[in-house]
Protein backbone atom coordinates (compact mmCIF):
# COMPACT_ATOMS: atom_id res chain seq x y z
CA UNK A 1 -23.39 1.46 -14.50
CA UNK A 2 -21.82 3.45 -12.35
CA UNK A 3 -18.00 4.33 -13.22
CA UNK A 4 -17.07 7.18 -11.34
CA UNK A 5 -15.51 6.78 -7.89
CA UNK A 6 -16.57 10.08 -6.79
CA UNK A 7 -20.31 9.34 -7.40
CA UNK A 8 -20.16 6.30 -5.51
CA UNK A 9 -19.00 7.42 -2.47
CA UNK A 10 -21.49 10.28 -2.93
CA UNK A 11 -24.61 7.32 -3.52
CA UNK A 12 -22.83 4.94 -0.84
CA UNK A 13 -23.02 8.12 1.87
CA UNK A 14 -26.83 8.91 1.03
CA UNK A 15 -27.39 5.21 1.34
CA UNK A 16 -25.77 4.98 4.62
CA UNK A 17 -27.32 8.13 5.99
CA UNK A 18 -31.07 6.94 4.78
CA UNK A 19 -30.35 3.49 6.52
CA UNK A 20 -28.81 5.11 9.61
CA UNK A 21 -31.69 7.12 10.03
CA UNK A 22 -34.14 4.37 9.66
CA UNK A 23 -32.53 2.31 11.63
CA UNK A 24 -32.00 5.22 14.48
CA UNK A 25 -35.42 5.90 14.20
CA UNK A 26 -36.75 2.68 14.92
CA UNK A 27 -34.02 2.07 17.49
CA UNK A 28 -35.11 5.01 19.13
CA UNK A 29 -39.04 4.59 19.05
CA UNK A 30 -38.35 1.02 20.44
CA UNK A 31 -36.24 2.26 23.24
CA UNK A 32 -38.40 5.47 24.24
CA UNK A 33 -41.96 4.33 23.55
CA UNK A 34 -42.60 3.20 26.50
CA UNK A 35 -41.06 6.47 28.24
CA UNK A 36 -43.50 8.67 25.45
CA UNK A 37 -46.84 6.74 26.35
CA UNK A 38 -46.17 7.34 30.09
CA UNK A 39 -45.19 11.10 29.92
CA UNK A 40 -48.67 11.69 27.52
CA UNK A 41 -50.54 9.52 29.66
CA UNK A 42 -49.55 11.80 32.98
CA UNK A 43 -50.65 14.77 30.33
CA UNK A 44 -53.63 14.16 29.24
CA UNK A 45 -54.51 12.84 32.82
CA UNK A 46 -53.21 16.58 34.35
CA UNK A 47 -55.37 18.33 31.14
CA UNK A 48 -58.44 16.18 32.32
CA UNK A 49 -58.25 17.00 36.04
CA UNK A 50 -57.54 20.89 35.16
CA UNK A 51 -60.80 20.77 32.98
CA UNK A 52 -63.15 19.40 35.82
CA UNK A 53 -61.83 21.95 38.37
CA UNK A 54 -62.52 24.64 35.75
CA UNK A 55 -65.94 23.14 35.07
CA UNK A 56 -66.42 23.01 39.03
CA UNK A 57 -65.44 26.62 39.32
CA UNK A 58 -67.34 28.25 36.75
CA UNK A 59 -70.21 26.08 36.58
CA UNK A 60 -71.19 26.00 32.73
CA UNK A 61 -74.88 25.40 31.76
CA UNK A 62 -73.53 24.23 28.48
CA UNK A 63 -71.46 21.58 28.76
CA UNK A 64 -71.02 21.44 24.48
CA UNK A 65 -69.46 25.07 24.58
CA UNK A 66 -68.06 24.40 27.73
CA UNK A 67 -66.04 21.35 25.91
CA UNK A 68 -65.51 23.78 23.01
CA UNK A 69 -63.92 26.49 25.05
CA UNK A 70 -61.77 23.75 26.44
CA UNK A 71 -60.81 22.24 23.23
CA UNK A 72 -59.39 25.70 21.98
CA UNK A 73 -57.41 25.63 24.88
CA UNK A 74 -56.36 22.50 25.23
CA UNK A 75 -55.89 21.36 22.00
CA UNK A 76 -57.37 17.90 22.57
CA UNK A 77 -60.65 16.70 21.14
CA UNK A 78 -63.16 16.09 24.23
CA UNK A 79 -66.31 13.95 23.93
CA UNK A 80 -69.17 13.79 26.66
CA UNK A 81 -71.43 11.35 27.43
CA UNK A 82 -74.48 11.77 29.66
CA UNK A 83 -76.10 9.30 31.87
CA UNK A 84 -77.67 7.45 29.27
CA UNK A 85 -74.43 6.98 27.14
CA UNK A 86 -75.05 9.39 24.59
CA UNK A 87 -72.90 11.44 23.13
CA UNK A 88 -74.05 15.07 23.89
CA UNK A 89 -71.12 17.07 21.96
CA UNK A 90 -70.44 18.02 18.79
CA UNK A 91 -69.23 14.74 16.78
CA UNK A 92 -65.68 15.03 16.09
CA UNK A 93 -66.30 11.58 13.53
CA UNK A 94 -65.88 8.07 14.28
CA UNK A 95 -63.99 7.10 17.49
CA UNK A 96 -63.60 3.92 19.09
CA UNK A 97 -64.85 4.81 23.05
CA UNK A 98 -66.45 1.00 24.08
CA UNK A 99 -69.62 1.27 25.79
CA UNK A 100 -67.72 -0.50 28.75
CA UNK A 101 -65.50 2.30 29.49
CA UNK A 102 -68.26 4.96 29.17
CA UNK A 103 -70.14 2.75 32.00
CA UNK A 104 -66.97 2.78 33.78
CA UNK A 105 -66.38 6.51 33.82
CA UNK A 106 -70.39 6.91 34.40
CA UNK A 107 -69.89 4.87 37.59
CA UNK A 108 -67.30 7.00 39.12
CA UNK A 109 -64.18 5.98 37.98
CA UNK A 110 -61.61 7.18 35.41
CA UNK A 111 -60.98 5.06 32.99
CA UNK A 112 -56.96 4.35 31.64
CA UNK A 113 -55.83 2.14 28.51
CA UNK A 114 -54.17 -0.88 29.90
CA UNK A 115 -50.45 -0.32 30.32
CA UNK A 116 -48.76 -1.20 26.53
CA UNK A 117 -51.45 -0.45 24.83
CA UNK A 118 -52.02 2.73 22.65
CA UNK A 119 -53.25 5.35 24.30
CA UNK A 120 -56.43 6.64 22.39
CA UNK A 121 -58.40 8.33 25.13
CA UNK A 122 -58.34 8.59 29.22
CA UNK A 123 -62.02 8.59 30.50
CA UNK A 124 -62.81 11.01 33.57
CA UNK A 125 -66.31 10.97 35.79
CA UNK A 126 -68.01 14.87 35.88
CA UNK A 127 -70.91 15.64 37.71
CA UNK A 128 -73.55 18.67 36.93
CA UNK A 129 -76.61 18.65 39.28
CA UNK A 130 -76.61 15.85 40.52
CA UNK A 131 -75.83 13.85 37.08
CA UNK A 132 -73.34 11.78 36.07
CA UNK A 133 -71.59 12.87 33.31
CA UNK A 134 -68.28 10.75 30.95
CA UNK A 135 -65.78 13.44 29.62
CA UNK A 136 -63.68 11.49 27.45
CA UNK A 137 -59.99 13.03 26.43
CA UNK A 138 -58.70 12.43 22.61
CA UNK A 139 -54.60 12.84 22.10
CA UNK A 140 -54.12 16.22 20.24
CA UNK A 141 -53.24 15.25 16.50
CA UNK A 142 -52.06 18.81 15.95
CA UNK A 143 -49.18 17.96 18.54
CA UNK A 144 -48.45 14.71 16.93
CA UNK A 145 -48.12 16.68 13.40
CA UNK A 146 -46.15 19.07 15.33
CA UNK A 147 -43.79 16.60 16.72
CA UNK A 148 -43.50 14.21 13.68
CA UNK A 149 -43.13 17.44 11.38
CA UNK A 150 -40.22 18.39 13.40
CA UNK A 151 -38.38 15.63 13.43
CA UNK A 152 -38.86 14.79 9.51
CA UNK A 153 -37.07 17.99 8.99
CA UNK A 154 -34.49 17.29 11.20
CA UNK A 155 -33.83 14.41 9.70
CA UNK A 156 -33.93 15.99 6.15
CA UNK A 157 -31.73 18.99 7.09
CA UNK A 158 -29.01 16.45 8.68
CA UNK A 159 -29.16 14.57 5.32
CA UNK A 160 -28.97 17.44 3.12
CA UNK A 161 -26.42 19.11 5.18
CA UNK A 162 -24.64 16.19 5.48
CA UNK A 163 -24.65 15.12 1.79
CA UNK A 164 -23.52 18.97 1.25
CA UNK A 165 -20.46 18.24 3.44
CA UNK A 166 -20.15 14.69 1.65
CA UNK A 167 -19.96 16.17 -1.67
CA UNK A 168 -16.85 18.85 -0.82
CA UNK A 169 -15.17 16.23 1.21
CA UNK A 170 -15.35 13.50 -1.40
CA UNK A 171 -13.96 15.77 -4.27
CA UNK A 172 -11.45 16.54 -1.86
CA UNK A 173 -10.34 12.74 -1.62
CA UNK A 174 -10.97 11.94 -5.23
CA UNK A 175 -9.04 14.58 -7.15
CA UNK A 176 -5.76 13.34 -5.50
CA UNK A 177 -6.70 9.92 -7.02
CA UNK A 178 -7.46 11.70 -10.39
CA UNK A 179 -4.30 13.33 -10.02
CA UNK A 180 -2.40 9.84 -9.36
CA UNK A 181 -4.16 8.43 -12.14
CA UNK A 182 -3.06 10.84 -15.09
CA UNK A 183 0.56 10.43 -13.18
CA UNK A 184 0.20 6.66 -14.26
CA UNK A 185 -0.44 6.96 -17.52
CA UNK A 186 1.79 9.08 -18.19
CA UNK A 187 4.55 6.97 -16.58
CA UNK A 188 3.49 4.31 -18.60
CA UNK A 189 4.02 6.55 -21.59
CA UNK A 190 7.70 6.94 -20.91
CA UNK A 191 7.55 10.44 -19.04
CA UNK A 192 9.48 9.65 -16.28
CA UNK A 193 9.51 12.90 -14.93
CA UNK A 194 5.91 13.39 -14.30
CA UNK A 195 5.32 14.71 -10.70
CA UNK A 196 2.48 14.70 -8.43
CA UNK A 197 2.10 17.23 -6.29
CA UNK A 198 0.39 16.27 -3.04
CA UNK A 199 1.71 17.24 0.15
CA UNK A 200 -0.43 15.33 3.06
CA UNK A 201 0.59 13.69 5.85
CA UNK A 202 -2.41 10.89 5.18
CA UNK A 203 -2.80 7.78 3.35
CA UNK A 204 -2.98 9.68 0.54
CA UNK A 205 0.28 11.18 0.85
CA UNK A 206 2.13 8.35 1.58
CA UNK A 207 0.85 7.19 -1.99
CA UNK A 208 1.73 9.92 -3.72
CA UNK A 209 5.37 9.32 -1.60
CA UNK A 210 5.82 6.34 -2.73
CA UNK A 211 3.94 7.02 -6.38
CA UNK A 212 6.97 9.37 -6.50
CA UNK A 213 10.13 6.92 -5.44
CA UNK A 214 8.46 4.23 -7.76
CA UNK A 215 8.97 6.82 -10.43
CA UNK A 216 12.45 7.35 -9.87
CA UNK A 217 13.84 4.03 -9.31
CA UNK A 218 11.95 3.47 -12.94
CA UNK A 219 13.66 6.05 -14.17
CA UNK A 220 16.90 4.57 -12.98
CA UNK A 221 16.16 0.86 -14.01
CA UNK A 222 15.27 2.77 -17.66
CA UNK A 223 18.61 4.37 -17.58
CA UNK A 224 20.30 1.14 -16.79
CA UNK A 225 18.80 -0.56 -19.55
CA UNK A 226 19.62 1.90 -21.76
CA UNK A 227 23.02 1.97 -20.23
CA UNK A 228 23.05 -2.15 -21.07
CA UNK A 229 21.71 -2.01 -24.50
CA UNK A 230 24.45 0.62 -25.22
CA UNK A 231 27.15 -1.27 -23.40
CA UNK A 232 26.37 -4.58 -25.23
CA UNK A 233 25.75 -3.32 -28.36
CA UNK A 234 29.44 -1.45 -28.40
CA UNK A 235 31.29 -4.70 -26.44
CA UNK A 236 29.49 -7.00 -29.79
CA UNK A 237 30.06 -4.55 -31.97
CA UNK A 238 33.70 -3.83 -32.15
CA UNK A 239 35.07 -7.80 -31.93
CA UNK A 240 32.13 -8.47 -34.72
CA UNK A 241 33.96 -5.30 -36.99
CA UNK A 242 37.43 -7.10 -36.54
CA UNK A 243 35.97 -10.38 -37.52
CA UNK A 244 33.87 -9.15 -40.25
CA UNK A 245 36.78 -6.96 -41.82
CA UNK A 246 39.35 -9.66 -41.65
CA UNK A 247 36.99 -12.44 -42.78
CA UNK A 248 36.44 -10.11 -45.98
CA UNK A 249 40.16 -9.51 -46.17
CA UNK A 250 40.93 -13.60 -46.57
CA UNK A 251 38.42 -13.56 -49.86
CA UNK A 252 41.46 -11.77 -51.55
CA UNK A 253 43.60 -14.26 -51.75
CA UNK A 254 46.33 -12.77 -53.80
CA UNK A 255 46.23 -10.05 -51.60
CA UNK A 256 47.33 -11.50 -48.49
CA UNK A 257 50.46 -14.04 -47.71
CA UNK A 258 50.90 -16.88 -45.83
CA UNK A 259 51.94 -14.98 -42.92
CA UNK A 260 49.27 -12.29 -42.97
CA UNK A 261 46.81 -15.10 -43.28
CA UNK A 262 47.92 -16.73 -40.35
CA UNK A 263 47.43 -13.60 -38.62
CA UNK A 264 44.18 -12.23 -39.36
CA UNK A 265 42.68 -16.00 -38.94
CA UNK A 266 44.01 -15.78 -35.51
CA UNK A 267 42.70 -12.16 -34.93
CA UNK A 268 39.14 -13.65 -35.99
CA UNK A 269 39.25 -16.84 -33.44
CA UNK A 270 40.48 -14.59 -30.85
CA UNK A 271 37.50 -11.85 -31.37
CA UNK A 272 35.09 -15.57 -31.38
CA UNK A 273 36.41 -16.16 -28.18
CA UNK A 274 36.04 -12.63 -27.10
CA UNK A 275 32.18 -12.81 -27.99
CA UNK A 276 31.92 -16.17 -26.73
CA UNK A 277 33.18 -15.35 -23.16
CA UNK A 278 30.41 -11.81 -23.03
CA UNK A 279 27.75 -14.38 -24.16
CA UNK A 280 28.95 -16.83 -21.18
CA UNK A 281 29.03 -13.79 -18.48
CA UNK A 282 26.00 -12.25 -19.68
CA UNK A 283 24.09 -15.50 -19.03
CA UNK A 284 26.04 -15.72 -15.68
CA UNK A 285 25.44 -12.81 -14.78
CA UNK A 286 21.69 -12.44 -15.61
CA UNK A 287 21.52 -15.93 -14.26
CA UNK A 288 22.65 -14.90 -10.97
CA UNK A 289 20.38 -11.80 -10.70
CA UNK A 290 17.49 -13.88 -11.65
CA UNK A 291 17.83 -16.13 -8.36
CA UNK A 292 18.10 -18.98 -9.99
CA UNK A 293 21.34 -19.83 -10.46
CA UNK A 294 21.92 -23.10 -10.11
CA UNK A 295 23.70 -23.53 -6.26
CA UNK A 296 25.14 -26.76 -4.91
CA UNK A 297 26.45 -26.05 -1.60
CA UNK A 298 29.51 -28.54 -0.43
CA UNK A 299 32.22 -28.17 2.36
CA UNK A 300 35.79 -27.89 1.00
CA UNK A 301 38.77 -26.57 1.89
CA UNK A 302 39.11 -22.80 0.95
CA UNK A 303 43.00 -22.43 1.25
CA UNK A 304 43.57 -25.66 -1.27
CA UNK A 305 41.14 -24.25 -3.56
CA UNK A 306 43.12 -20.74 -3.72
CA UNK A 307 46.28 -22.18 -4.40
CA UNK A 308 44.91 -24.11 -7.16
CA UNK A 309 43.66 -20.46 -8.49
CA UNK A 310 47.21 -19.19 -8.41
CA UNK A 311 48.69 -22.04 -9.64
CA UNK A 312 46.83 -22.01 -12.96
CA UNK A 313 47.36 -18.22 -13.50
CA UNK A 314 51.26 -19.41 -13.08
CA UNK A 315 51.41 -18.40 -17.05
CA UNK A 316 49.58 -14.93 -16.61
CA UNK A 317 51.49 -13.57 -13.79
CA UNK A 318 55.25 -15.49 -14.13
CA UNK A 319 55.30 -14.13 -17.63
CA UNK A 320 54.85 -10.40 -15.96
CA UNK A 321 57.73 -11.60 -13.30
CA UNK A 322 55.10 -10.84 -10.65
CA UNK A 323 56.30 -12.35 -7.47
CA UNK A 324 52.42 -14.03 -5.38
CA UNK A 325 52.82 -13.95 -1.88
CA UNK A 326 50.69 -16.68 -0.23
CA UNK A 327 49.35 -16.05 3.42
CA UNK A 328 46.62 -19.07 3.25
CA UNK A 329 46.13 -21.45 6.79
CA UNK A 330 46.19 -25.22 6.23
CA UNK A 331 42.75 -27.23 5.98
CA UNK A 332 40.63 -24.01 6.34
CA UNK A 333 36.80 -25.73 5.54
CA UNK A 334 33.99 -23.34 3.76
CA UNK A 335 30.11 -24.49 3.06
CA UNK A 336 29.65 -22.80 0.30
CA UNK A 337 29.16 -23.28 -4.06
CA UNK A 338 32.64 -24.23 -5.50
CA UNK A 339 32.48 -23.58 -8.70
CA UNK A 340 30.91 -19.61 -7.87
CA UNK A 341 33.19 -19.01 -5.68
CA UNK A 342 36.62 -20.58 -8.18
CA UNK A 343 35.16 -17.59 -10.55
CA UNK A 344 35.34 -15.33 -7.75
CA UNK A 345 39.40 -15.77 -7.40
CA UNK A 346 40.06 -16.14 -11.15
CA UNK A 347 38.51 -12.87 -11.74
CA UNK A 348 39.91 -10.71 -8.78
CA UNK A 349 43.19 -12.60 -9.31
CA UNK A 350 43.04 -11.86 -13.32
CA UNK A 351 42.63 -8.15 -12.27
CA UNK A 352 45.27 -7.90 -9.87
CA UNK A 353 47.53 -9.62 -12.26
CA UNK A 354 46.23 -6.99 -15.48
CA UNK A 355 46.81 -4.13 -13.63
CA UNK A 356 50.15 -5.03 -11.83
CA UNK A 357 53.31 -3.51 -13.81
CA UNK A 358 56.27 -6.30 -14.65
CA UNK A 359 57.98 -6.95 -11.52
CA UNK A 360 55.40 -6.32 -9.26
CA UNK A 361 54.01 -8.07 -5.64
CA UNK A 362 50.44 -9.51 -5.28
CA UNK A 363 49.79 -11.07 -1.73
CA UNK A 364 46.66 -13.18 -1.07
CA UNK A 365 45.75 -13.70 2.68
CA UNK A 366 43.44 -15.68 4.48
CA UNK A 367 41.79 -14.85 8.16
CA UNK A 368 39.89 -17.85 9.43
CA UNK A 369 38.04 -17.71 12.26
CA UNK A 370 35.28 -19.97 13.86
CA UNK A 371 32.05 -17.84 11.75
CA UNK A 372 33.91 -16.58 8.98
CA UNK A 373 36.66 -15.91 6.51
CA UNK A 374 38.30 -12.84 5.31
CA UNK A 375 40.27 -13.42 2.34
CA UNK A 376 42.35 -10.03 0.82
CA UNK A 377 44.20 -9.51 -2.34
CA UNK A 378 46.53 -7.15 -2.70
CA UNK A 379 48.53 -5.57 -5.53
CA UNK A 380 51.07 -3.21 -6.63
CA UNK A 381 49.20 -1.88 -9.45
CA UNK A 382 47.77 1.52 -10.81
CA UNK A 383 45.31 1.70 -8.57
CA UNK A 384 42.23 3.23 -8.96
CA UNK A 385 41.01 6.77 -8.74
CA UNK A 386 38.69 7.13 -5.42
CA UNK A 387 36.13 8.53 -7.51
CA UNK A 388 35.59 5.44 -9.62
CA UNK A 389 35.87 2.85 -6.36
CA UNK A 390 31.91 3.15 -5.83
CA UNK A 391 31.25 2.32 -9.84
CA UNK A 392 33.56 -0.56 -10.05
CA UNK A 393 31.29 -3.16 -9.50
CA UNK A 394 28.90 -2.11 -11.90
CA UNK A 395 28.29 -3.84 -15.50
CA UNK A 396 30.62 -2.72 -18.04
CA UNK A 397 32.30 -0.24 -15.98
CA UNK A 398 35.82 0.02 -16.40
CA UNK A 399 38.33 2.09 -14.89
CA UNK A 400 41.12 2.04 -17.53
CA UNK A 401 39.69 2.77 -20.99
CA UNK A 402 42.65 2.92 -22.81
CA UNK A 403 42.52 -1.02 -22.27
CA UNK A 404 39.39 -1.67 -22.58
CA UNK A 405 40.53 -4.44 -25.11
CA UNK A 406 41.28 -6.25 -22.57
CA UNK A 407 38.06 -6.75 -20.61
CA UNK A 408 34.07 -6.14 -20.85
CA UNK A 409 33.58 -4.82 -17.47
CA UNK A 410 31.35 -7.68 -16.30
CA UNK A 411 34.07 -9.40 -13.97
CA UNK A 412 33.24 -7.38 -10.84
CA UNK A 413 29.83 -7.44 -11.19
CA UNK A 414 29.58 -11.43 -11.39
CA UNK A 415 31.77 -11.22 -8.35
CA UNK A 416 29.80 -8.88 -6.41
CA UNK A 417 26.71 -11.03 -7.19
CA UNK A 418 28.22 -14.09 -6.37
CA UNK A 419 29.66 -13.23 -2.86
CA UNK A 420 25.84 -11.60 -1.91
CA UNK A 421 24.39 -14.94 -2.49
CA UNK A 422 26.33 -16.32 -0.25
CA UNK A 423 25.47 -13.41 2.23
CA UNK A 424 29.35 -12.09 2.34
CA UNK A 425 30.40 -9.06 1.72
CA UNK A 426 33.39 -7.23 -0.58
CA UNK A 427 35.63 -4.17 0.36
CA UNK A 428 38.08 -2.31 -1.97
CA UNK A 429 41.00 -0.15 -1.01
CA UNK A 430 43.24 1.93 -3.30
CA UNK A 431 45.73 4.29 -3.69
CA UNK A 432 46.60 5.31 -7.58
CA UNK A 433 50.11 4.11 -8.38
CA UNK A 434 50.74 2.04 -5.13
CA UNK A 435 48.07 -0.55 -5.76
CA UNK A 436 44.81 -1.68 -4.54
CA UNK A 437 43.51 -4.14 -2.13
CA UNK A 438 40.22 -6.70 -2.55
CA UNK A 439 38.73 -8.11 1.00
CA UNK A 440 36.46 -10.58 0.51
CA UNK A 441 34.45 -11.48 4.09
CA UNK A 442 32.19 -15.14 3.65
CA UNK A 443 30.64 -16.78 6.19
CA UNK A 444 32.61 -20.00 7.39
CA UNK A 445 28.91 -22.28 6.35
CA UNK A 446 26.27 -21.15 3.89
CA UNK A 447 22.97 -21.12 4.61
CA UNK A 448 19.73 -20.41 2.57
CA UNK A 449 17.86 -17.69 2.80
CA UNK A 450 14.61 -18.18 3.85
């Protein structure tokens, strides 16, 4: 069985090049036969007038050493007949000469093979005092040889030369393969920083291109996981330490009062809830990168839908004195999933509302035109550094780690996922210590992609 790809290119070329050559042959035989026969018909017939108007001229007694002499010439085998139709050379073995052409050529006239047939002999009339001789004029065999010779080594020279040049150029195109291969396997090892080093401009090298950008976005989606693992594990870890501790704590009964009691049981059910809501958003948010989140498009009105948002923060941002400045249309309709797009203003409105100092301004405004809606929130907050604006939106990022109580850093990146699948886009601006402002741009009507 043959396993190798570089030996079966080398067998499929040496199979091609014997059939080509076959096939060429017989192509060409078929096509130029006819063209041969003629030109060694008009040959032989030149050869067998040249011989009589030597024989005229020098007027040989002998006609057998006269056909000798000619055959060392000549090349061709001659036979001649006399009168009576016997052969009166030297017997050059069995030939097929009919006694009907000798008579022909006896009477006077040369005798030629019908056109298409094989030309065995040409038949010419000679006359030596007064007699009527039949010189008969074989095909030289040594020519044939000759010619058949040559082109056998033709052909073997092009396929040896050919299979030469086969061999060099089909290591050439294997070892990049090889090369790509051993790359593989040691990507799926874990190495993501294996290499390949081809440099062509051919298909090839537009493998080993993209051989190379496959590598590194696996070595990104390897950090990332990482990155996740490490993430989860730490947001699990530290509410499951408070609960754990606390929950050993209450065994000790005469260690802890009424009122510390109280306390650490609400500690625990707050550090539940803090677990509960990353199990919720993970789903969400794996959900929602999955593409199949469950969507239900309906038309509602945007602006009413807003307000709603603000009104049931009342507690979070009244408590904070933080004075919400509403810029929203009346009856402004959107196609698009209710329920995505209610988490999308809890959680930039939750944000603006964490990060904005007591007596501060958020203002939420609404653009509507006839394709589509820009909706901005701005604060008073922090801020947020402008080297930490293009990380935001990633999972468990978060820009203010001395409150990182306060969050698991998946907000954003719900948000971001949820306006893409509704083909909108989201824009941050910010300024550290004068605040920061969310745009939010959604088509007016959602539709699927295809």
């Amino acid at each position: 069985m043959i396993k190798t790809l570089y030996l079966r290119l080398v067998l499929t070329f040496l199979a091609v090049m014997l059939i080509a050559i076959l096939l060429s042959s017989l192509i060409s035989l078929a096509v130029y036969e006819k063209e041969l026969d003629e030109l060694q018909r008009s040959e032989m017939t030149a050869i067998g007038e040249h011989i009589i108007r030597v024989y005229e001229l020098s007027k040989f007694s002998d006609l057998n050493l006269f056909a000798k002499n000619m055959e060392a010439l000549t090349a061709n085998s001659i036979l001649l007949f006399n009168d009576a139709g016997q052969l009166i050379t030297d017997d050059k073995g069995p030939h097929t000469i009919p006694q009907d052409a000798i008579q022909t050529v006896l009477g006077g006239q040369r005798y030629l093979p019908p056109d298409g047939s094989d030309l065995a002999f040409i038949g010419m009339p000679l006359q030596m005092q007064d007699k009527q001789y039949a010189l008969f004029l074989l095909p030289s065999s040594k020519n044939e040889e000759t010619i058949t010779q040559l082109f056998l080594t033709v052909l073997a020279l092009v396929l040896v030369t050919g299979s030469i040049c086969y061999l060099i150029a089909a290591r050439y195109l294997v070892k990049p393969l090889k090369t790509l291969t051993e790359a593989t396997n040691q990507l799926a090892k874990g190495n993501f920083e294996v290499d390949v080093n081809i440099n062509r401009s051919d298909e090839l090298g537009a493998l080993a291109h993209s051989f190379r950008q496959m590598a590194g976005e696996l070595k990104q989606l390897e950090q990332m996981r990482q990155d996740f693992v490490s993430n989860v594990s730490h947001e699990i870890q530290s509410p499951l330490t408070s609960i754990t501790g606390f929950a050993k704590a209450l065994k000790y009964e005469h260690l802890v009062n009424t009122d510390n009691r109280e306390h650490y049981i609400d500690i625990i059910l707050t550090e539940s809830e803090r677990l509960s809501r990353l199990s919720e958003q993970l789903l969400s948010l794996v959900s929602l990168e999955s593409n199949h989140h469950p969507f239900a498009a309906t038309t509602f009105h945007l602006d009413e839908q807003i307000r709603q948002v603000v009104v049931r923060s009342e507690p979070l941002w009244s408590s904070k004195n933080i004075l919400i400045d509403l810029k929203l249309p009346e009856a402004v309709k959107i196609k698009a999933d209710q329920d995505q797009l209610n988490q999308v203003w809890m959680n930039l409105l939750g944000n603006s509302i964490k990060f904005t100092p007591q007596g501060g301004q958020i203002q939420i405004e609404l653009t509507a035109n006839r394709n589509e809606y820009a909706i901005t929130i701005t604060d008073t907050g922090i801020g947020i550094p402008p080297e930490e604006l293009n990380h935001i939106f990633v999972r468990f990022y978060k820009t203010d780690r001395s409150r990182s109580g306060k969050g698991n850093g998946l907000g954003l990146a719900i948000v971001k996922q949820i306006i893409t699948i509704h083909h909108g886009t989201i824009e941050v601006k910010s300024t550290v210590g004068k605040g920061t402002a969310i745009t939010v741009t959604l088509p007016a009507y959602y539709t699927a992609s295809t």
